[in-house]
N, C-alpha and C. Protein backbone atom coordinates (compact mmCIF):
# COMPACT_ATOMS: atom_id res chain seq x y z
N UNK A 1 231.55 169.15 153.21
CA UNK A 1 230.26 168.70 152.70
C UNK A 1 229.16 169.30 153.59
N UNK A 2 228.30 170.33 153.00
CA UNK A 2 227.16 170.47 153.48
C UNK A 2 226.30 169.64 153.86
N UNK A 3 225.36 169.87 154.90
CA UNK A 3 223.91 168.81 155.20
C UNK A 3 222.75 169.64 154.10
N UNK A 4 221.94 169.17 153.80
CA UNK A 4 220.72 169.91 153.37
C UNK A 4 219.33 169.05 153.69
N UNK A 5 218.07 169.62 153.53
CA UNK A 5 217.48 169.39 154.33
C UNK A 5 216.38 168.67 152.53
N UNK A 6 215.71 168.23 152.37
CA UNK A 6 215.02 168.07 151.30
C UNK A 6 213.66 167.73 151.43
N UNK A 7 212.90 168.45 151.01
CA UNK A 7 211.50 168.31 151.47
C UNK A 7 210.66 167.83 150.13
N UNK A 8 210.20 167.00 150.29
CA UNK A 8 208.53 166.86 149.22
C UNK A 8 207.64 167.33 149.64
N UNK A 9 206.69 168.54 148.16
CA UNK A 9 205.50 168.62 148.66
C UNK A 9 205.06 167.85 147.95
N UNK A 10 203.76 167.90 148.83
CA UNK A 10 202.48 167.18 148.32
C UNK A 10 201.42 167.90 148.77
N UNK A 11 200.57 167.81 147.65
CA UNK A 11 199.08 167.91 147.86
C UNK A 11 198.14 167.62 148.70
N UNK A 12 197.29 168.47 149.50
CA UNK A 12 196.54 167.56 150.09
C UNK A 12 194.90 167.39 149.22
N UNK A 13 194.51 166.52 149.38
CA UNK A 13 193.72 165.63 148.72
C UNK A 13 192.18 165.61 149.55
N UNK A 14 190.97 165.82 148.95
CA UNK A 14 189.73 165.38 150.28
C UNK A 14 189.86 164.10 149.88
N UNK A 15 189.54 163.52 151.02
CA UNK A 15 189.45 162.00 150.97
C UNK A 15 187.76 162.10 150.81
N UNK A 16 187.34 161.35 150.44
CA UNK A 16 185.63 160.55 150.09
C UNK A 16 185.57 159.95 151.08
N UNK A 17 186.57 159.05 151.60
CA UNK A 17 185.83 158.16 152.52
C UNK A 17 186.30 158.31 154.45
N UNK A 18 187.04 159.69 154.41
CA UNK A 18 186.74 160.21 155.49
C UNK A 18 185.91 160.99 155.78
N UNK A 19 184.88 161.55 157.01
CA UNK A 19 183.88 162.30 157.44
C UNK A 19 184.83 164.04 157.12
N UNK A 20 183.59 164.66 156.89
CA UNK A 20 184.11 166.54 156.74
C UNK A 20 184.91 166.41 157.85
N UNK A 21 184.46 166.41 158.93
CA UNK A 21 185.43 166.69 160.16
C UNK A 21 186.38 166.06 160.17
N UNK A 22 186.78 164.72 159.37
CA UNK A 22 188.08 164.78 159.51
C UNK A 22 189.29 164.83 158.47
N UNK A 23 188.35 165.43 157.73
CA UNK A 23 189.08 166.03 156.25
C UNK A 23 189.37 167.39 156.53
N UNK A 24 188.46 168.00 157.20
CA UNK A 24 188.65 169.50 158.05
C UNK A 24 189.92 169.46 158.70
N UNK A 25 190.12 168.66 159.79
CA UNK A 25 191.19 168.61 160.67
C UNK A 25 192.32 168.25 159.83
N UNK A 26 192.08 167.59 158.81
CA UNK A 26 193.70 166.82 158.08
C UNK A 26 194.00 168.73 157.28
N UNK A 27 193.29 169.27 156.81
CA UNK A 27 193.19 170.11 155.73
C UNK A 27 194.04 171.18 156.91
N UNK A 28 193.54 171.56 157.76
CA UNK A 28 193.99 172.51 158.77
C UNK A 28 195.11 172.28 159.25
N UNK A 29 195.68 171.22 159.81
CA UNK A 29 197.04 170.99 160.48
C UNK A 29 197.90 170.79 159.09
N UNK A 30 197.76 170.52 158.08
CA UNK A 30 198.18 170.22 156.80
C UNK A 30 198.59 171.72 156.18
N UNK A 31 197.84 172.61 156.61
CA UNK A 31 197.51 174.22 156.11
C UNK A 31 198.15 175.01 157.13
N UNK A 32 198.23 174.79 158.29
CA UNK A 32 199.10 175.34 159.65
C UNK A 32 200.45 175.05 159.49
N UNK A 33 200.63 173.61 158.67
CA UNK A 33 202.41 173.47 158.95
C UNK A 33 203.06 174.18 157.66
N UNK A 34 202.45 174.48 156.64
CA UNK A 34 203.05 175.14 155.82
C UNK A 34 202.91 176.96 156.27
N UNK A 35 202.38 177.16 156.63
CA UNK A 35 202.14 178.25 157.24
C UNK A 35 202.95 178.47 158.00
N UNK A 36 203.86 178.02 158.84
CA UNK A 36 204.68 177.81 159.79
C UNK A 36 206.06 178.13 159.46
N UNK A 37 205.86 177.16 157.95
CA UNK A 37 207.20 176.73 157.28
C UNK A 37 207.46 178.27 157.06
N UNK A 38 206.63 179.12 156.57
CA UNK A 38 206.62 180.43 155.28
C UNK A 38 206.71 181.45 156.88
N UNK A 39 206.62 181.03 158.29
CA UNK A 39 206.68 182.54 159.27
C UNK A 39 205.51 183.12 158.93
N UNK A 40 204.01 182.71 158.83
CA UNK A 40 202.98 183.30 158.76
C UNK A 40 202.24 182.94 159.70
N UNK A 41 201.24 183.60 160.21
CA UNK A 41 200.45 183.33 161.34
C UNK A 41 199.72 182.17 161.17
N UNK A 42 199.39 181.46 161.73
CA UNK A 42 198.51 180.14 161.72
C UNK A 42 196.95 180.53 161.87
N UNK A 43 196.10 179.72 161.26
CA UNK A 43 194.79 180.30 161.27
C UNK A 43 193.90 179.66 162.30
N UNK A 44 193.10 180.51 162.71
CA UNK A 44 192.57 179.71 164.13
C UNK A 44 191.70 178.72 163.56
N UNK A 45 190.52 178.20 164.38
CA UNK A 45 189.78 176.94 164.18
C UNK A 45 188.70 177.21 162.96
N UNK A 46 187.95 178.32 163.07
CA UNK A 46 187.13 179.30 162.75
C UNK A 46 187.53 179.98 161.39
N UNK A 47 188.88 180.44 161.13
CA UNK A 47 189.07 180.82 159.86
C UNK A 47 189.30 179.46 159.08
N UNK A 48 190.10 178.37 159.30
CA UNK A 48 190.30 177.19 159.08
C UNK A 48 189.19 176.87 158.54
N UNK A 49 187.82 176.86 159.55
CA UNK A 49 186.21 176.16 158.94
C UNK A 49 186.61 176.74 157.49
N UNK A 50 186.02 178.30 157.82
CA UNK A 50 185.79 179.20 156.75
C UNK A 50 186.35 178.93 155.66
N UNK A 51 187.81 178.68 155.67
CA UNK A 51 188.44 178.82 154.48
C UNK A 51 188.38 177.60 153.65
N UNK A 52 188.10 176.31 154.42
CA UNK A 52 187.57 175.32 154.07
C UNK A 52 186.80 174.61 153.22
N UNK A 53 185.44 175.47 153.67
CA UNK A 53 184.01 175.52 153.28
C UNK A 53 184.45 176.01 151.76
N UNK A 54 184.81 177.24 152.04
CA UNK A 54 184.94 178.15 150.69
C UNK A 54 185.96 177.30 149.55
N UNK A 55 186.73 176.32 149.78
CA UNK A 55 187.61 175.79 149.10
C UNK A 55 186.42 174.51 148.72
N UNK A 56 186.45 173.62 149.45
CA UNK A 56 185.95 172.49 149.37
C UNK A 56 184.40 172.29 149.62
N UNK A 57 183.73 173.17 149.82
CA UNK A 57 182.04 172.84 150.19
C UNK A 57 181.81 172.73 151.44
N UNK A 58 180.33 173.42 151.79
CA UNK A 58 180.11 173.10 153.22
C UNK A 58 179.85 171.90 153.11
N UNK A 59 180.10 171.33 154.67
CA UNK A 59 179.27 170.11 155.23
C UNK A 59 177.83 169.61 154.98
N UNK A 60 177.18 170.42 154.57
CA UNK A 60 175.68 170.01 154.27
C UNK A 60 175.95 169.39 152.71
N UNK A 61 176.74 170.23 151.91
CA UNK A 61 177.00 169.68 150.60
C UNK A 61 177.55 168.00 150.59
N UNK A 62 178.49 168.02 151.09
CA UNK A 62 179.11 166.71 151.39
C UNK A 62 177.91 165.46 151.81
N UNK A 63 177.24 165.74 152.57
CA UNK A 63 176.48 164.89 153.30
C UNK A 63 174.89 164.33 152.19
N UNK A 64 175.32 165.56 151.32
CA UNK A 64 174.57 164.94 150.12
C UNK A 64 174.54 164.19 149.24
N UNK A 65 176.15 163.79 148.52
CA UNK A 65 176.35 162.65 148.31
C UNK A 65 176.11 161.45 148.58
């Protein structure tokens, strides 16, 4: 009998009622471990913002709500 390993994905989600920064940080370590999973380079803090922004809206947008 083999072991196997079984993974769920899931989505990650912006939360509303957390701050950008910490929807940023969930989005990034969330985006680093699959990155990890696949042997691809991890993105620094800076591409992370970037790619962020461009997905989900800057911070000024958010803060308009």
């Amino acid at each position: 009998m083999s072991s196997q390993a079984i993974y769920y994905e899931r989505k990650w989600e912006y939360n509303e009622d957390w701050s950008y920064e910490a929807n940023l940080h969930s989005w990034s370590d969330a985006c680093n471990f699959e990155r990890k999973q696949y042997g691809e380079r991890i993105l620094t803090e800076d591409e992370a913002a970037m790619k962020f922004a461009e997905i989900y809206g800057s911070k000024s947008e958010h803060e308009c709500d």
